[in-house]
Protein backbone atom coordinates (compact mmCIF):
# COMPACT_ATOMS: atom_id res chain seq x y z
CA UNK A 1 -26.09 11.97 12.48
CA UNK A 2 -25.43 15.16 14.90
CA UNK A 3 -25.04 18.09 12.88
CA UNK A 4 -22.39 19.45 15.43
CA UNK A 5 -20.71 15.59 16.42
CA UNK A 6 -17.28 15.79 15.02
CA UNK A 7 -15.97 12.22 13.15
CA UNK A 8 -12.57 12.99 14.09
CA UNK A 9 -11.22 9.89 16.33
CA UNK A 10 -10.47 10.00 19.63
CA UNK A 11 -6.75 10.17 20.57
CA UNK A 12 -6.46 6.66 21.41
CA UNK A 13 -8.08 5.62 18.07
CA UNK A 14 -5.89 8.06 16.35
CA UNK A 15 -2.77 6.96 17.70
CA UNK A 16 -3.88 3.20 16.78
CA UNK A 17 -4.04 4.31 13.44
CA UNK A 18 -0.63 6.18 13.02
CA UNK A 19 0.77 3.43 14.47
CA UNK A 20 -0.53 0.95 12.18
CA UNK A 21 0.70 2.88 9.53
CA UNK A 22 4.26 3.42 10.92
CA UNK A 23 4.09 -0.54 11.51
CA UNK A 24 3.55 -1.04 8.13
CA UNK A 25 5.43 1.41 6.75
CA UNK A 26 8.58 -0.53 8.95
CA UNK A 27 7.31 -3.67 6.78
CA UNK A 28 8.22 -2.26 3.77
CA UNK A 29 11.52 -0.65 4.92
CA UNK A 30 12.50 -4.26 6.68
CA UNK A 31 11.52 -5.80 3.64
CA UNK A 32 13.57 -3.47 1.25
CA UNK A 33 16.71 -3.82 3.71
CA UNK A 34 19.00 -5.51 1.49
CA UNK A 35 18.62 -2.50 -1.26
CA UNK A 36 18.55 0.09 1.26
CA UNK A 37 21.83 1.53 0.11
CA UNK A 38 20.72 1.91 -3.58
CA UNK A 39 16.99 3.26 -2.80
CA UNK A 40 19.17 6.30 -0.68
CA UNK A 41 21.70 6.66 -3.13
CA UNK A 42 18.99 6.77 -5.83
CA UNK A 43 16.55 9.33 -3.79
CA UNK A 44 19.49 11.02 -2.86
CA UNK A 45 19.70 12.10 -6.58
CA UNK A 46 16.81 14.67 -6.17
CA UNK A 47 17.60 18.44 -6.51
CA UNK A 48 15.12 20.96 -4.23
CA UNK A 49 12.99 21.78 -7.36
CA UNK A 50 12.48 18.54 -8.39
CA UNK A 51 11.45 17.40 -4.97
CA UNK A 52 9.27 20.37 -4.94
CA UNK A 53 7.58 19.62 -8.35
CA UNK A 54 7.20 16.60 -7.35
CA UNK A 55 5.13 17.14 -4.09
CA UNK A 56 3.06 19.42 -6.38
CA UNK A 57 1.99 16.72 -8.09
CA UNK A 58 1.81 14.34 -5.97
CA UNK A 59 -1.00 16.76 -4.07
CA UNK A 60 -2.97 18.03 -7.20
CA UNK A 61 -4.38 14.71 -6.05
CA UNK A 62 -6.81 15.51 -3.45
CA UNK A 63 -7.05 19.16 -4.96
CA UNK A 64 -8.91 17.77 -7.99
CA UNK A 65 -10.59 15.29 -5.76
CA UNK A 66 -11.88 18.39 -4.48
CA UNK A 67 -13.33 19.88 -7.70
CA UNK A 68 -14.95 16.51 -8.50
CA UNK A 69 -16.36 16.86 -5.03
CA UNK A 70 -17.39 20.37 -5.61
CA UNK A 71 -19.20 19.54 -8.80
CA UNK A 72 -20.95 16.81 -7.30
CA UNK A 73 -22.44 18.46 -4.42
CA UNK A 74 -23.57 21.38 -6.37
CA UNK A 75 -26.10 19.85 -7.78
CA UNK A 76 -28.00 19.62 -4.83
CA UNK A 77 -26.51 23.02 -3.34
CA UNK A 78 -25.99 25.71 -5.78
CA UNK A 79 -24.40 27.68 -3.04
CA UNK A 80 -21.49 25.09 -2.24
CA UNK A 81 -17.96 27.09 -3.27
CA UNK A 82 -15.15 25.35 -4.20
CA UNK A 83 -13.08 26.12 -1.29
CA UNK A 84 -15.34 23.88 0.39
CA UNK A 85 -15.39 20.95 -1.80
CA UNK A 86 -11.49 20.71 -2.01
CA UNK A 87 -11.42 20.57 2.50
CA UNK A 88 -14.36 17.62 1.68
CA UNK A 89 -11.44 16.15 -0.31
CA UNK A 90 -9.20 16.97 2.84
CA UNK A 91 -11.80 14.94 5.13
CA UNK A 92 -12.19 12.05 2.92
CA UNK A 93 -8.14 11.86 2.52
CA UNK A 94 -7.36 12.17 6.27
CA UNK A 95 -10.34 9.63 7.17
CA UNK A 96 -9.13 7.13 4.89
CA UNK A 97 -5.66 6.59 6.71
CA UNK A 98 -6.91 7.25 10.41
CA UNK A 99 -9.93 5.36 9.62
CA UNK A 100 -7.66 2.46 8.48
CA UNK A 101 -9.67 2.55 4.97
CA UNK A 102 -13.15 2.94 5.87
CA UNK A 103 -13.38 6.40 7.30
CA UNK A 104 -13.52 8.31 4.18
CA UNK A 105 -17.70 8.12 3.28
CA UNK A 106 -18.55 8.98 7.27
CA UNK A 107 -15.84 12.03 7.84
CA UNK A 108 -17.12 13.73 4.17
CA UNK A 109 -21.16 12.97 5.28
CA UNK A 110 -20.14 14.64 8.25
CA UNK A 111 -18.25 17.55 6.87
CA UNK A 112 -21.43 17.92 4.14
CA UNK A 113 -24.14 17.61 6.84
CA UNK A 114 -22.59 20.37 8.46
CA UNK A 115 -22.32 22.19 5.48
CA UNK A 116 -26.65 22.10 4.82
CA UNK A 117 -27.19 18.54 2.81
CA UNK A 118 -28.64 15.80 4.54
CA UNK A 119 -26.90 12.65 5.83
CA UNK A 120 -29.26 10.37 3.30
CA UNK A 121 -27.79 12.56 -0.07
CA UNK A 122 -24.41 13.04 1.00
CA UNK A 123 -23.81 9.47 1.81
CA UNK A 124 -25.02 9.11 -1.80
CA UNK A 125 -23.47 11.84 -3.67
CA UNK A 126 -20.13 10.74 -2.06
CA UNK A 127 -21.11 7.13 -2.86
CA UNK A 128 -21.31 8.47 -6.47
CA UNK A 129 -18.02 10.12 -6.51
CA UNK A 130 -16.45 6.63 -5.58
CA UNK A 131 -18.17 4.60 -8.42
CA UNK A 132 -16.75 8.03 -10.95
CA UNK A 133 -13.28 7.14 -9.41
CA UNK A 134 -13.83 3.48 -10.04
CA UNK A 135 -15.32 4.56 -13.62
CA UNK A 136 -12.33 6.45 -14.71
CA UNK A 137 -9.50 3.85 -13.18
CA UNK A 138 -11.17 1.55 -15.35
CA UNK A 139 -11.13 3.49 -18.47
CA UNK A 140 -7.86 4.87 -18.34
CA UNK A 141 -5.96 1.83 -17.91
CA UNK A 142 -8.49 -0.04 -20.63
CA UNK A 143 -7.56 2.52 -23.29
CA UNK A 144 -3.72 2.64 -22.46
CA UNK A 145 -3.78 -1.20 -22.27
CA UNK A 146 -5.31 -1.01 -25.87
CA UNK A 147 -3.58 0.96 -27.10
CA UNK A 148 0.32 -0.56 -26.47
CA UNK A 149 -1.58 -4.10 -26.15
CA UNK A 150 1.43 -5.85 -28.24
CA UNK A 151 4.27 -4.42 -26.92
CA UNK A 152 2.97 -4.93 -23.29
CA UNK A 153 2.18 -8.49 -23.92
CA UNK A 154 5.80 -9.03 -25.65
CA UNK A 155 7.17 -7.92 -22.28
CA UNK A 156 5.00 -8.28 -18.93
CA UNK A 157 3.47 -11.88 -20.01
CA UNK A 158 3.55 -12.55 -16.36
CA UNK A 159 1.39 -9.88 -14.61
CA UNK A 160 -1.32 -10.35 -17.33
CA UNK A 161 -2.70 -13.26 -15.37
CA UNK A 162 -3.48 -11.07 -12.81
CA UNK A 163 -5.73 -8.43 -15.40
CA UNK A 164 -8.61 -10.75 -15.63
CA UNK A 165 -9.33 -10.89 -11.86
CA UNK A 166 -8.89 -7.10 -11.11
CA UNK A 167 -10.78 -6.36 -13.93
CA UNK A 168 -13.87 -8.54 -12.75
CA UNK A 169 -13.44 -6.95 -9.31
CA UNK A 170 -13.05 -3.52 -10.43
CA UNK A 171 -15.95 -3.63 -13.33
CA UNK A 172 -18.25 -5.34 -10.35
CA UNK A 173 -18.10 -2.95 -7.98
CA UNK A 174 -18.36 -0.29 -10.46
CA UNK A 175 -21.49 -2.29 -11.79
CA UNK A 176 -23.39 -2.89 -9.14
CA UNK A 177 -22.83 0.77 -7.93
CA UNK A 178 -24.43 1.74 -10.44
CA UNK A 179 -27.31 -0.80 -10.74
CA UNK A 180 -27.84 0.27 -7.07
CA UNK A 181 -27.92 3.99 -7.74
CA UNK A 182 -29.80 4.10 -10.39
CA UNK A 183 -32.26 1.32 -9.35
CA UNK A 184 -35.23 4.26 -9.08
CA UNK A 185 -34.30 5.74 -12.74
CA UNK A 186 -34.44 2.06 -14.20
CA UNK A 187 -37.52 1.34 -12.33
CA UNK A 188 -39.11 4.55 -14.06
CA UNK A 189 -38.05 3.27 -17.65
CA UNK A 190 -40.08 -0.04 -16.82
CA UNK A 191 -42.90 1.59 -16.35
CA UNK A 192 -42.50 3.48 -19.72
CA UNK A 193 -41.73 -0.06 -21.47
CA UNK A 194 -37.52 1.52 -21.97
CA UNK A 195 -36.06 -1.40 -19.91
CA UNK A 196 -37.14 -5.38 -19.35
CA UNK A 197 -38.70 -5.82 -16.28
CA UNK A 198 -36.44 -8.02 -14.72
CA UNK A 199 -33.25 -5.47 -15.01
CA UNK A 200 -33.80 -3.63 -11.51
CA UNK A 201 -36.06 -5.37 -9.00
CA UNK A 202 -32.90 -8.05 -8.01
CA UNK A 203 -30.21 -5.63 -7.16
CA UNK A 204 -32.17 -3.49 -4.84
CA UNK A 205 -33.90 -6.78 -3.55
CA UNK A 206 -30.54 -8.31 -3.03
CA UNK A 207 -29.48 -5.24 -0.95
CA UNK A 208 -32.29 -5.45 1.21
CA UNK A 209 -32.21 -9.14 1.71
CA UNK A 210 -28.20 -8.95 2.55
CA UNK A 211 -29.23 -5.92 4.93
CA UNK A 212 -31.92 -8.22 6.65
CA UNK A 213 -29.03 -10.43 8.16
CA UNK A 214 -27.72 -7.91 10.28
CA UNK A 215 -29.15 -8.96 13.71
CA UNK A 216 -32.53 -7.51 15.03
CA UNK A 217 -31.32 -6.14 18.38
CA UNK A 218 -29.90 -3.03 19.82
CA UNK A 219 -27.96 -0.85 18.00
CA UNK A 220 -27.63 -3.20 14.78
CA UNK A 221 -31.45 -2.88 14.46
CA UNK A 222 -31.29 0.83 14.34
CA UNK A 223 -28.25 0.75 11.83
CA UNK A 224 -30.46 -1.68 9.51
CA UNK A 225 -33.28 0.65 9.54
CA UNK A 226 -30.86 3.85 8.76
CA UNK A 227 -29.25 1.93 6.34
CA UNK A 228 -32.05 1.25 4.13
CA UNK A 229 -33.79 4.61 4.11
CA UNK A 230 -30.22 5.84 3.07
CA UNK A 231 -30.62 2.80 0.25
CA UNK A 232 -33.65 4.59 -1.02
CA UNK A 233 -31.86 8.37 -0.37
CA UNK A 234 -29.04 7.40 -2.92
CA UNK A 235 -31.15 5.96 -5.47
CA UNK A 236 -33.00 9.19 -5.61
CA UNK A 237 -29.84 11.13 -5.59
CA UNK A 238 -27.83 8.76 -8.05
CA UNK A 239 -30.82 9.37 -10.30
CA UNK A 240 -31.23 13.14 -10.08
CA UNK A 241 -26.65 13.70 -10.66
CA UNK A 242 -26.80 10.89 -13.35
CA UNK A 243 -29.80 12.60 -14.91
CA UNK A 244 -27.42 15.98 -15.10
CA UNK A 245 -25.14 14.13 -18.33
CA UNK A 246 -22.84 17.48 -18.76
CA UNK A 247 -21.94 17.63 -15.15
CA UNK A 248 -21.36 14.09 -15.02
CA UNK A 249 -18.90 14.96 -18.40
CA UNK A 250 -17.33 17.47 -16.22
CA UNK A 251 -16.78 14.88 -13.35
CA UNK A 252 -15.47 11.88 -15.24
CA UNK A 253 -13.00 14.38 -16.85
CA UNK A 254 -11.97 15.81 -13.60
CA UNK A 255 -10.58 11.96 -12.35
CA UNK A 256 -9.37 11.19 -15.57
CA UNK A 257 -6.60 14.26 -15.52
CA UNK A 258 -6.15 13.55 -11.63
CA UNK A 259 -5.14 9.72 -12.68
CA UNK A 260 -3.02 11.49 -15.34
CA UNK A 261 -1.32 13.60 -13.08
CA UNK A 262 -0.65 10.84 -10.69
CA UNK A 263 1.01 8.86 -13.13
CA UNK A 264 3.16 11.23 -14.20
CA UNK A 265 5.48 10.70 -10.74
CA UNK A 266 7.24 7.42 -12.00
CA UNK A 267 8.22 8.75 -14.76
CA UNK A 268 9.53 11.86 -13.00
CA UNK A 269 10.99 9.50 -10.98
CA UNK A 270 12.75 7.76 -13.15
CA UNK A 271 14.03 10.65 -15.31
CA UNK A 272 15.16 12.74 -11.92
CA UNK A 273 16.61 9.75 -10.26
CA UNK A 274 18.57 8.29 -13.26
CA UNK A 275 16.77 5.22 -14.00
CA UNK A 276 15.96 5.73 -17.28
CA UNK A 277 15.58 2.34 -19.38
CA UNK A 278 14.21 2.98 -21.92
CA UNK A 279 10.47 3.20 -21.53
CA UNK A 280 8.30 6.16 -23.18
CA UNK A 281 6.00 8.34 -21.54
CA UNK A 282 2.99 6.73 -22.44
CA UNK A 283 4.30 3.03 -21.35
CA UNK A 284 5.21 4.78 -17.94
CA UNK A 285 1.44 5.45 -17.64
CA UNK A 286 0.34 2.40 -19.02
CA UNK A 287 2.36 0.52 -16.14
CA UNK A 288 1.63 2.97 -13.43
CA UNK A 289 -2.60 2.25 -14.56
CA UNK A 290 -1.96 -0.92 -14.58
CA UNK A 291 -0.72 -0.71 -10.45
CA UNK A 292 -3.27 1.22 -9.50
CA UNK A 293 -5.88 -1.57 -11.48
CA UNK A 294 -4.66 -4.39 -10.00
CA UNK A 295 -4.31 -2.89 -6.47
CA UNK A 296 -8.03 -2.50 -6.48
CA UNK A 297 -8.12 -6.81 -6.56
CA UNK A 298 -5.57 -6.68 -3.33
CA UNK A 299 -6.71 -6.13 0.19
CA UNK A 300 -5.17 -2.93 1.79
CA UNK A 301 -5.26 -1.47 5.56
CA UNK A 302 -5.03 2.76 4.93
CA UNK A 303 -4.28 2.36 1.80
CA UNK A 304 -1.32 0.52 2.07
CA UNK A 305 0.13 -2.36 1.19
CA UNK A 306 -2.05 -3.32 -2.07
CA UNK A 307 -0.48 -0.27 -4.12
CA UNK A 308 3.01 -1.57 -2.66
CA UNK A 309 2.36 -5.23 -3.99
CA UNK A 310 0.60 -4.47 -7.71
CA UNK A 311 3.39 -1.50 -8.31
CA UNK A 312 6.39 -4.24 -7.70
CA UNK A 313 4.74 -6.52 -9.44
CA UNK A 314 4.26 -4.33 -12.45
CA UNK A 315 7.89 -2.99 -12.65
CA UNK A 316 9.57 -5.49 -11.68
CA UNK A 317 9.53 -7.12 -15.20
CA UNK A 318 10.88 -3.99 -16.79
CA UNK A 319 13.34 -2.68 -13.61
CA UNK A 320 16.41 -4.22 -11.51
CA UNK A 321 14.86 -4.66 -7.96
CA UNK A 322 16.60 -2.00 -6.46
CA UNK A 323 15.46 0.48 -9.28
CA UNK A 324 11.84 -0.66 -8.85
CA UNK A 325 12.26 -0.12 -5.26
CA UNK A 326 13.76 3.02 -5.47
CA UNK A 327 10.84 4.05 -7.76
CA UNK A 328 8.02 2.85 -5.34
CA UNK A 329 10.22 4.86 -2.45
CA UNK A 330 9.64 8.42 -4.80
CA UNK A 331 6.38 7.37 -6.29
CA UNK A 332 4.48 6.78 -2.04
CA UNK A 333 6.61 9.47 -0.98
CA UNK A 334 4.87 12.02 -3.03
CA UNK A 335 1.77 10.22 -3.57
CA UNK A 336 0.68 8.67 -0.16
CA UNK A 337 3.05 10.34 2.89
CA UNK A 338 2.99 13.89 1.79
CA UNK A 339 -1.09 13.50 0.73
CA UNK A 340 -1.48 12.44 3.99
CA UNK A 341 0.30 15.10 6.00
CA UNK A 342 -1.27 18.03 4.05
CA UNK A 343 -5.00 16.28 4.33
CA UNK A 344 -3.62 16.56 8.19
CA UNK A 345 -3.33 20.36 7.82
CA UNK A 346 -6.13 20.55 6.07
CA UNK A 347 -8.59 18.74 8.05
CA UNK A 348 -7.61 21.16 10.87
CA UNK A 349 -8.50 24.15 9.18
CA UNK A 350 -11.77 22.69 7.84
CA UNK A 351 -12.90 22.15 11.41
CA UNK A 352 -11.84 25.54 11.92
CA UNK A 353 -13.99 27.23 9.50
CA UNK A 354 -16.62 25.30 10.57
CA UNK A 355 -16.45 25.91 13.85
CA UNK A 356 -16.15 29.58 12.99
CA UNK A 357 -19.31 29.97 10.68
């Protein structure tokens, strides 16, 4: 990868994207037509602070994306400031939606490479700081599940058929993540006699083999060949992070108040919109887990349409349809639309201060 290439998409490509994301964005409001009325009146509701708070919130997000990402990458440069990790957290936000879900990874690498670490490590460290998201989604809503396990089983029988499969898709990825980071570390403890000898050889063989079935011509040959030196870059880099267990403390911690704080809008949305029925704090975030959970077994494009899907389905055993509607309305609002315009903004000034220093 150039060190001076810029990811950002070319005009046409980003106009493709926007307008994928206004298309679906008209599927939701076409499909929400018939409640229209009560999803205004509802939003309507919102005072200036609370709207405010709200988008404060809803953009802590990215912001403690950015310390995760800060406290990744400085254990490979010591010299990385946090101002710099939070506009990696800009990159990866804006690259997700104009990349139409798969341009987060390449626009950070970039961003990093230009910053002094290799393509190889910061495809890995970044790799990393997916499988810690994955980690902590799957802890949080595990323990709040546990936790109010009767009384969400008294009242949401029907979306529990749903748990098993995005929790097998969700604790697989995260798996074999980290079987495939930490292939070199386990492959270490066999020859010290710590792990049976079986444990690691098959995951990085399977990655190889799967690799191997890209065709051997052109440009897909090259990409093969990149691909698996980068295989053997993470595993080194996986291993020296995961090696670090304070920092990786400090990480997991980091993504478990950012989930926290993100879960926190439907209930502010229900308390500053009136639709209070009932449900505690703590069942609020339990539900709002739970979306995010089974989203993860739901294709998306941009990171739309599978939190859209899991959140109705959630709510709509404790809300009226318009009220769950209205919810999902405040919850993307501050969560997805105004993320996305300030990762805009800050994209922009990233490439600025890059191109300046």
């Amino acid at each position: 990868m150039s060190s001076s290439a810029s990811p950002a998409p070319s005009r046409r490509k980003t106009l493709l994207s926007l307008g994928v994301l206004a298309l679906l964005t008209g599927i939701v409001v076409f499909i929400f037509r018939e409640h229209w009325a009560e999803i205004s009146e509802a939003l309507s509701r919102l005072t200036l602070g609370q709207g405010l708070l709200a988008l404060a919130v809803g953009l802590s997000y990215p912001l403690l994306e950015g310390v995760s990402s800060w406290l990744i990458v400085r254990s490979r440069l010591s010299h990385f400031p946090l101002r710099q990790g939070i506009d990696n957290a800009w990159m990866g936000t804006f690259g997700n939606v104009v990349g139409l879900g798969a341009g987060s990874v390449p626009f950070q690498t970039w961003y990093l490479h230009r910053r002094g670490l290799d393509v190889g490590p910061g495809v890995g460290l970044m790799t990393l700081q997916y499988v810690f998201h994955k980690a902590a989604v799957l802890v949080y809503a595990t323990v709040l599940l546990l936790w109010n396990r009767q009384w969400f089983t008294a009242h949401a029988t029907g979306v529990l058929s749903y748990l098993p499969a995005a929790y097998t898709v969700v604790a697989g990825v995260i798996l074999g993540l980290v079987l495939l980071c930490t292939a070199p570390l386990a492959a270490t403890q066999i020859g010290l006699g710590l792990a049976p000898p079986a444990a690691l050889p098959v995951v990085q063989r399977l990655a190889r083999w799967l690799l191997h079935f890209l065709p051997d011509t052109g440009r897909w040959a090259e990409r093969r060949e990149s691909w698996l030196e980068q295989l053997d870059t993470l595993s080194t880099e996986s291993r020296h992070l995961l090696a670090d267990k304070p920092r990786c403390a400090a990480i997991l911690g980091v993504h478990l108040v950012k989930l926290f704080l993100l879960f926190c809008l439907p209930w502010m949305g229900l308390r500053f919109m009136g639709l209070d029925t009932g449900l505690t704090f703590w069942q609020v975030q339990l539900l709002t887990s739970l979306t995010l959970f089974v989203s993860n077994a739901l294709p998306n494009v941009a990171g739309m349409g599978s939190v859209e899907t899991a959140f109705l389905l959630v709510y709509s055993s404790f809300l009226p349809n318009a009220s769950s509607m209205s919810l999902l309305m405040f919850y993307r609002l501050a969560s997805y639309y105004a993320v996305f315009a300030a990762s805009a903004v800050g994209f922009a000034l990233a490439q600025r201060r890059l191109n300046r220093g």
